[in-house]
Each structure stands twice: as structure tokens, then as C-alpha cells.
N, C-alpha and C. Protein backbone atom coordinates (compact mmCIF):
# COMPACT_ATOMS: atom_id res chain seq x y z
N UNK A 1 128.65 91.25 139.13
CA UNK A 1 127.84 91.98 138.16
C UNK A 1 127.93 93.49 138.40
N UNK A 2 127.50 93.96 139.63
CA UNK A 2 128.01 95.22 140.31
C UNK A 2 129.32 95.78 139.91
N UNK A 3 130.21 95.64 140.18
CA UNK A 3 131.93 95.32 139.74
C UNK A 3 131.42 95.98 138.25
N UNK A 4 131.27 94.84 136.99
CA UNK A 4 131.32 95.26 135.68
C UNK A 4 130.62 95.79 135.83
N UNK A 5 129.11 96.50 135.90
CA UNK A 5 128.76 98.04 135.35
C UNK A 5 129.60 99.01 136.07
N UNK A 6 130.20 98.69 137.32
CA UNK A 6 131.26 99.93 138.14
C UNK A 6 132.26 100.31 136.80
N UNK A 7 133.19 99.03 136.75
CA UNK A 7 134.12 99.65 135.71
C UNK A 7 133.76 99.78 134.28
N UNK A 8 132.51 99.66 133.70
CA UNK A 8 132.32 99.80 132.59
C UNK A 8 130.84 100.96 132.59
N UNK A 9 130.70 101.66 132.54
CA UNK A 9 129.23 102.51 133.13
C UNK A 9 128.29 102.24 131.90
N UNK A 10 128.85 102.43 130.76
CA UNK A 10 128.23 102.09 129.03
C UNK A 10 128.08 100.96 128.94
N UNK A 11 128.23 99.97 129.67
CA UNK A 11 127.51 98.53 129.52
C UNK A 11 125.62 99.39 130.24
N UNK A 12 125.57 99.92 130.85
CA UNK A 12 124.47 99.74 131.56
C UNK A 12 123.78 100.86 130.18
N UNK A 13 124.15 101.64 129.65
CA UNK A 13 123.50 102.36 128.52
C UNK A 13 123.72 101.58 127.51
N UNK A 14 124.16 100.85 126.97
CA UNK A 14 123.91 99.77 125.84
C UNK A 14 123.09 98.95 125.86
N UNK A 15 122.86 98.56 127.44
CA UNK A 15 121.64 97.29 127.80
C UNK A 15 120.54 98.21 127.10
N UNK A 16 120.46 99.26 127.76
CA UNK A 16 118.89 100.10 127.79
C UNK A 16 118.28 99.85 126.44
N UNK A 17 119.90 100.50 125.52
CA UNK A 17 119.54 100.91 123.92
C UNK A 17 119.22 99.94 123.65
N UNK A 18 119.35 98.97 123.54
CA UNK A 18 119.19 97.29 123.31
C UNK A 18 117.54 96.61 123.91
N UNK A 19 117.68 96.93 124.81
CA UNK A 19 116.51 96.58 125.17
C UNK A 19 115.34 97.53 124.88
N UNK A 20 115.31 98.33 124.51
CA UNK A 20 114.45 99.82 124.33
C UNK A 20 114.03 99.16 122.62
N UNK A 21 114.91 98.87 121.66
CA UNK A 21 115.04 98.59 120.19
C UNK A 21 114.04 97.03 120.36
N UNK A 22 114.61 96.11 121.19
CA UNK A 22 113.57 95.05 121.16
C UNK A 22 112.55 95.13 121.74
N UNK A 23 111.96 95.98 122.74
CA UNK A 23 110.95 96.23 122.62
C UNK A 23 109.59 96.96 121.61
N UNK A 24 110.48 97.57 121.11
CA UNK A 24 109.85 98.55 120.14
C UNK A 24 109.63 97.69 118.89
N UNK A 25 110.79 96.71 118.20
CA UNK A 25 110.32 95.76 117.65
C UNK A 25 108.97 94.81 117.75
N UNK A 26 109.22 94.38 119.36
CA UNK A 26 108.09 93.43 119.29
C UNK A 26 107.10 94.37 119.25
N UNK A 27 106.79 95.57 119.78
CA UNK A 27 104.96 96.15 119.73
C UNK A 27 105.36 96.34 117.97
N UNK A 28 105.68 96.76 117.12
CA UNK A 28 105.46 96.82 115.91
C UNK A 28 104.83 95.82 115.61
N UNK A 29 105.60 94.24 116.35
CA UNK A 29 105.29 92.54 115.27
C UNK A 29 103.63 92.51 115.82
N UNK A 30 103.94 93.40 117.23
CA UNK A 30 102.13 92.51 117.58
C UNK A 30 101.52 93.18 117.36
N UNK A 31 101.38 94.29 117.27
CA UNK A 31 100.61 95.61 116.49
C UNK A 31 100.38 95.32 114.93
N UNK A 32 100.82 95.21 114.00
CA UNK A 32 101.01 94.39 112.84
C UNK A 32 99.97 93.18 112.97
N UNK A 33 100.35 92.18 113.62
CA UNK A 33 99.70 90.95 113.82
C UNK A 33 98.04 91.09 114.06
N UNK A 34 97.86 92.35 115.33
CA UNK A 34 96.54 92.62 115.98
C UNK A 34 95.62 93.36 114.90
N UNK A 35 96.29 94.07 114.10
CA UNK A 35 95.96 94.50 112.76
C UNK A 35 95.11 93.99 111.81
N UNK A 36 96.20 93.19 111.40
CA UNK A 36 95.32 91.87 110.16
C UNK A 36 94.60 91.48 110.59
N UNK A 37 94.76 90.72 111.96
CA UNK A 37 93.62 89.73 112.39
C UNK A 37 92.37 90.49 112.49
N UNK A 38 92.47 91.80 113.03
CA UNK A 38 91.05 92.77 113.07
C UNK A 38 90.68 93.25 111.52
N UNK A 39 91.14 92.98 110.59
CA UNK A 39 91.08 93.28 108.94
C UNK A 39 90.64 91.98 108.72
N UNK A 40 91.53 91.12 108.78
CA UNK A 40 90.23 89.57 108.55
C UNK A 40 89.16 89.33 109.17
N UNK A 41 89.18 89.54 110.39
CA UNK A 41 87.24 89.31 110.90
C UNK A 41 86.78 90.65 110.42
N UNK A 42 86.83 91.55 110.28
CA UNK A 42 86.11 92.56 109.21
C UNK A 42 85.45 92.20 108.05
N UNK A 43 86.80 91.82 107.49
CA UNK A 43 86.59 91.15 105.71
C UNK A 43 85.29 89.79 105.65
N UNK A 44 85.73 89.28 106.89
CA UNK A 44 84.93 87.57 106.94
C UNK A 44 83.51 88.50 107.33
N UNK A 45 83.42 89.16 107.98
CA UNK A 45 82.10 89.85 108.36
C UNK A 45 81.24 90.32 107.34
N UNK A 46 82.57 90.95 106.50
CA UNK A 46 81.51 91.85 105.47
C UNK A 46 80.64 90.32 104.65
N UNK A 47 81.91 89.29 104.08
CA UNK A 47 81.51 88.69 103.37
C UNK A 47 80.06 88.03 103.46
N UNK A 48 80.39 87.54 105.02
CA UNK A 48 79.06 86.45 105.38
C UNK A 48 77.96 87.93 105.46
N UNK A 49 77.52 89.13 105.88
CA UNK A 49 76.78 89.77 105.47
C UNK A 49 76.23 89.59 104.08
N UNK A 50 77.73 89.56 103.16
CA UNK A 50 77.06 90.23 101.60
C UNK A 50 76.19 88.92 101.24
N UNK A 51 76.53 87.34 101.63
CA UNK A 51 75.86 86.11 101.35
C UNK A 51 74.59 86.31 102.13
N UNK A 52 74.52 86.70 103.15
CA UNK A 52 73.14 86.84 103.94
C UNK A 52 72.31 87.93 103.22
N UNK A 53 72.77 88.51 102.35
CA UNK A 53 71.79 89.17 101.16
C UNK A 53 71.16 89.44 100.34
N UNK A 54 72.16 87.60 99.73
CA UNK A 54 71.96 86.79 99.09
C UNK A 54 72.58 87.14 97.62
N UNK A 55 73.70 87.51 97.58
CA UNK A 55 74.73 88.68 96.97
C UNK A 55 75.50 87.26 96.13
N UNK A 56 75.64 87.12 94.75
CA UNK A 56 76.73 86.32 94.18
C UNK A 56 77.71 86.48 94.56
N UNK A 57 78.55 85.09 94.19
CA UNK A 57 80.35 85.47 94.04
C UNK A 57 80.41 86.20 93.53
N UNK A 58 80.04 86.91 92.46
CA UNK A 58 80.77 87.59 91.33
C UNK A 58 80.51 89.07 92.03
N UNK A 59 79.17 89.43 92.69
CA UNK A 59 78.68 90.69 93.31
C UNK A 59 80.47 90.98 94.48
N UNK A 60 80.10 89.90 95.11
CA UNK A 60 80.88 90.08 96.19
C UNK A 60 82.25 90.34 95.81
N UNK A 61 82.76 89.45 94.63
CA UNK A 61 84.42 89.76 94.44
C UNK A 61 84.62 91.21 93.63
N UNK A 62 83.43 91.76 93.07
CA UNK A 62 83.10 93.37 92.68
C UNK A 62 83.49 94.06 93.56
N UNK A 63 82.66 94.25 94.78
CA UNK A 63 83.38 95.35 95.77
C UNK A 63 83.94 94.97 96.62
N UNK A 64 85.16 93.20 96.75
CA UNK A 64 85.96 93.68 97.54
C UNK A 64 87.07 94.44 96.67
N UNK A 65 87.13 94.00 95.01
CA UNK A 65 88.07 94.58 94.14
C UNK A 65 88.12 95.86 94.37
N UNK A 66 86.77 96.71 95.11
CA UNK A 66 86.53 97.66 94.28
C UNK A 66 87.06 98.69 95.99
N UNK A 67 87.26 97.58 96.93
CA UNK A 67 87.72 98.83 98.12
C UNK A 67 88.57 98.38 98.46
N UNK A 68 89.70 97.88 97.73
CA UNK A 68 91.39 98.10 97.58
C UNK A 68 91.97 99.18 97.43
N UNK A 69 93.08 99.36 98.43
CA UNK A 69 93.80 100.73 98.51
C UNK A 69 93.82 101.46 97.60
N UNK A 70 94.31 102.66 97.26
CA UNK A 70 94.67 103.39 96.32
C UNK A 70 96.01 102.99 95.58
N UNK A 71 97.24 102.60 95.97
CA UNK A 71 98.13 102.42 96.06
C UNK A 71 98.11 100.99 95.10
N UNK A 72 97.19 100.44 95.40
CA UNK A 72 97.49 98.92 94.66
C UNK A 72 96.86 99.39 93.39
N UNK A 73 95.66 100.16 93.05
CA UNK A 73 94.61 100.30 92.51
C UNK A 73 95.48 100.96 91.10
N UNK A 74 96.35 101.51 91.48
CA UNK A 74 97.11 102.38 90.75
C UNK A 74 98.49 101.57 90.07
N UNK A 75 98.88 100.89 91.10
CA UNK A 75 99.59 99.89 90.37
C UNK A 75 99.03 98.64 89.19
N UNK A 76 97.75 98.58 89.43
CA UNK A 76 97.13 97.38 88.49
C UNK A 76 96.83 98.32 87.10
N UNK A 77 96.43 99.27 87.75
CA UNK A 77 96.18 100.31 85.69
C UNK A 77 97.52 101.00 85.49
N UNK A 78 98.80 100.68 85.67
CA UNK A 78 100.34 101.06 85.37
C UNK A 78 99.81 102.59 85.49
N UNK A 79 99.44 103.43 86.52
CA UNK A 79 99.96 105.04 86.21
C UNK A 79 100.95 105.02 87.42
N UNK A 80 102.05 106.35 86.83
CA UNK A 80 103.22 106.48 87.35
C UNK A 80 102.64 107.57 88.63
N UNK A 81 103.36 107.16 89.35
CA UNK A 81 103.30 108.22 90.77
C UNK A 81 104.74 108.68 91.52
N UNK A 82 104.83 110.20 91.04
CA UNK A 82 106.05 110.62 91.45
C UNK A 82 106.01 111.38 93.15
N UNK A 83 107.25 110.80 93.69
CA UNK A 83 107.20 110.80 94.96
C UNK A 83 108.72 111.40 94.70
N UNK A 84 109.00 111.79 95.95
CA UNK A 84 110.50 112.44 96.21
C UNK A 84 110.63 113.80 96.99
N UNK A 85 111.89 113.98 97.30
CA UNK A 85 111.87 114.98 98.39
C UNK A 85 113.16 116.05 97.29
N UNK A 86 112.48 117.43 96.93
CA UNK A 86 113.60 118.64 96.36
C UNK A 86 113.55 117.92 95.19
N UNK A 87 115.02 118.06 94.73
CA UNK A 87 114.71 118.34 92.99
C UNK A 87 114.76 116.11 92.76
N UNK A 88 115.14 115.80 93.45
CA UNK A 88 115.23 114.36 93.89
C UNK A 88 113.41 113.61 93.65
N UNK A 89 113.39 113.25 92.75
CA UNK A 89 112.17 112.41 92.09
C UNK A 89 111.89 111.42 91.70
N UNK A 90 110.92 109.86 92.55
CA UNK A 90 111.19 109.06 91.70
C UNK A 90 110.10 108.55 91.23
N UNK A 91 109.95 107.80 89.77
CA UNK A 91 108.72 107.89 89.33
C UNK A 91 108.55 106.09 89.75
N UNK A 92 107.04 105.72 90.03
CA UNK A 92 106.41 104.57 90.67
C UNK A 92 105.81 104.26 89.99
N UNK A 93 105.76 102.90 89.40
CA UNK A 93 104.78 102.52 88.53
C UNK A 93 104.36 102.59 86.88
N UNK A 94 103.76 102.65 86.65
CA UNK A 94 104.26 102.63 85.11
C UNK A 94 104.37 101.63 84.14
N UNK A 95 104.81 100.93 83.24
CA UNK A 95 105.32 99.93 82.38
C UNK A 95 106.42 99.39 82.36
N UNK A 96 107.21 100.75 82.75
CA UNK A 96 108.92 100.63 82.49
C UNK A 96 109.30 100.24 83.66
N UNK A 97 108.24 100.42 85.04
CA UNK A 97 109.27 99.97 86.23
C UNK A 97 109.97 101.21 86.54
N UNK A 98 110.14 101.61 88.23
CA UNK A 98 110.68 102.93 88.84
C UNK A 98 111.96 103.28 87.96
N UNK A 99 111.80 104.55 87.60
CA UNK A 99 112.79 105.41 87.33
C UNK A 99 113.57 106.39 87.98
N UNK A 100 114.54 106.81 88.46
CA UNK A 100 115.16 108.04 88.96
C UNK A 100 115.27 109.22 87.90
N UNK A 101 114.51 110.00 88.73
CA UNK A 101 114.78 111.73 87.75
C UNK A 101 115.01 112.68 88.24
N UNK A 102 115.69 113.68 87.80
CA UNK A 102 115.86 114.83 88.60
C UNK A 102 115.75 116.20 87.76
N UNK A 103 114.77 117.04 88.34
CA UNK A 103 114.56 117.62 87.47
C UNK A 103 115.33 118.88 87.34
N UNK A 104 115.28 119.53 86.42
CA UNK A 104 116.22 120.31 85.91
C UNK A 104 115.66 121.86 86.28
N UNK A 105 116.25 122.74 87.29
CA UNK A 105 115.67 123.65 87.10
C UNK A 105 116.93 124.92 87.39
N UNK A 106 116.66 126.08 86.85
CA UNK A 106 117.79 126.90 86.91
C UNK A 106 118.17 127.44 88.17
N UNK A 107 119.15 127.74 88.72
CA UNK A 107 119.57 127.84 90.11
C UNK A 107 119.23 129.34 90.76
N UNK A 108 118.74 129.58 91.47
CA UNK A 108 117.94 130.65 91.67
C UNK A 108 119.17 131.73 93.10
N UNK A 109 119.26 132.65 92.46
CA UNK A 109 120.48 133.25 93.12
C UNK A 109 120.32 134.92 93.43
């Protein structure tokens, strides 16, 4: 084993890169994972609160509708949201479904 990293020295920097990438993978998956699960006992918390209040279904499915991201919130009433980096623009959302645009502007010299 000694021997091959002797004659190969970039086997021992490929392990690293390699192993450095799967690590970083897995804290993303369990970070992710530790996430939700702390967003579902939240959610289950609020709920059994809002019933201990004695709050309807219909109360309760009101404001969880109602503290959904921005992002989704915006996608359910179709407005477009333009994102992009320089003259590079793309529009989100909408009716028509993402568009590419670029806008037109005179070249400044």
C-alpha cells in the first residue's frame, strides 16, 4: 500500500478529494433530514395546540395555508418573478411557464 502512494503521490490527493465530497454530502442528507423532522414536530405542535383551543379544521387549514413560504405563495396566484444575473433574465412563474429574456439595453461606451 506504502509502495502505491510512493509511486503514485495523487492517489493520496484524490482519496482526500473523494472523501472530503462524501462527507460533505452526507452532512447535507442529515442536515436536510434533522430539518424536516424539527419542521414536523413543530407543525404537529402547532396543530395539537390549535385543537387544544378548540380551533376547527377549517380554522386550522386557514393558517397553515396562510404561513407557506413566499415562494410557493406566489406560484399558486401565477405572478412572474424575475431573477437573473446582468442583462441575463429569467422570468418564474406566470401562466406561460419560465421564459428566457434579455433585455435590451444600449451599450454604454
Amino acid at each position: 500500500m506504502l509502495q502505491l502512494l510512493a509511486n503514485n503521490p495523487w492517489l493520496a490527493l484524490c482519496a482526500l478529494v473523494a472523501g472530503v465530497i462524501v462527507a460533505c454530502t452526507a452532512i447535507v442528507f442529515i442536515y436536510d433530514y434533522l430539518r424536516q423532522t424539527r419542521q414536523a414536530d413543530i407543525d404537529a405542535a402547532l396543530k395539537h395546540d390549535m385543537l387544544n383551543r378548540g380551533m376547527s379544521a377549517a380554522d386550522i387549514k386557514t393558517v397553515l395555508e396562510a404561513s407557506t413560504d413566499g415562494e410557493a405563495a406566489r406560484m399558486a396566484l401565477h405572478q412572474q418573478v424575475r431573477v437573473g444575473l446582468g442583462k441575463f433574465q429569467v422570468e418564474v412563474g406566470g401562466g406561460n411557464g419560465p421564459t428566457a429574456t434579455a433585455e435590451s439595453q444600449p451599450a454604454r461606451g
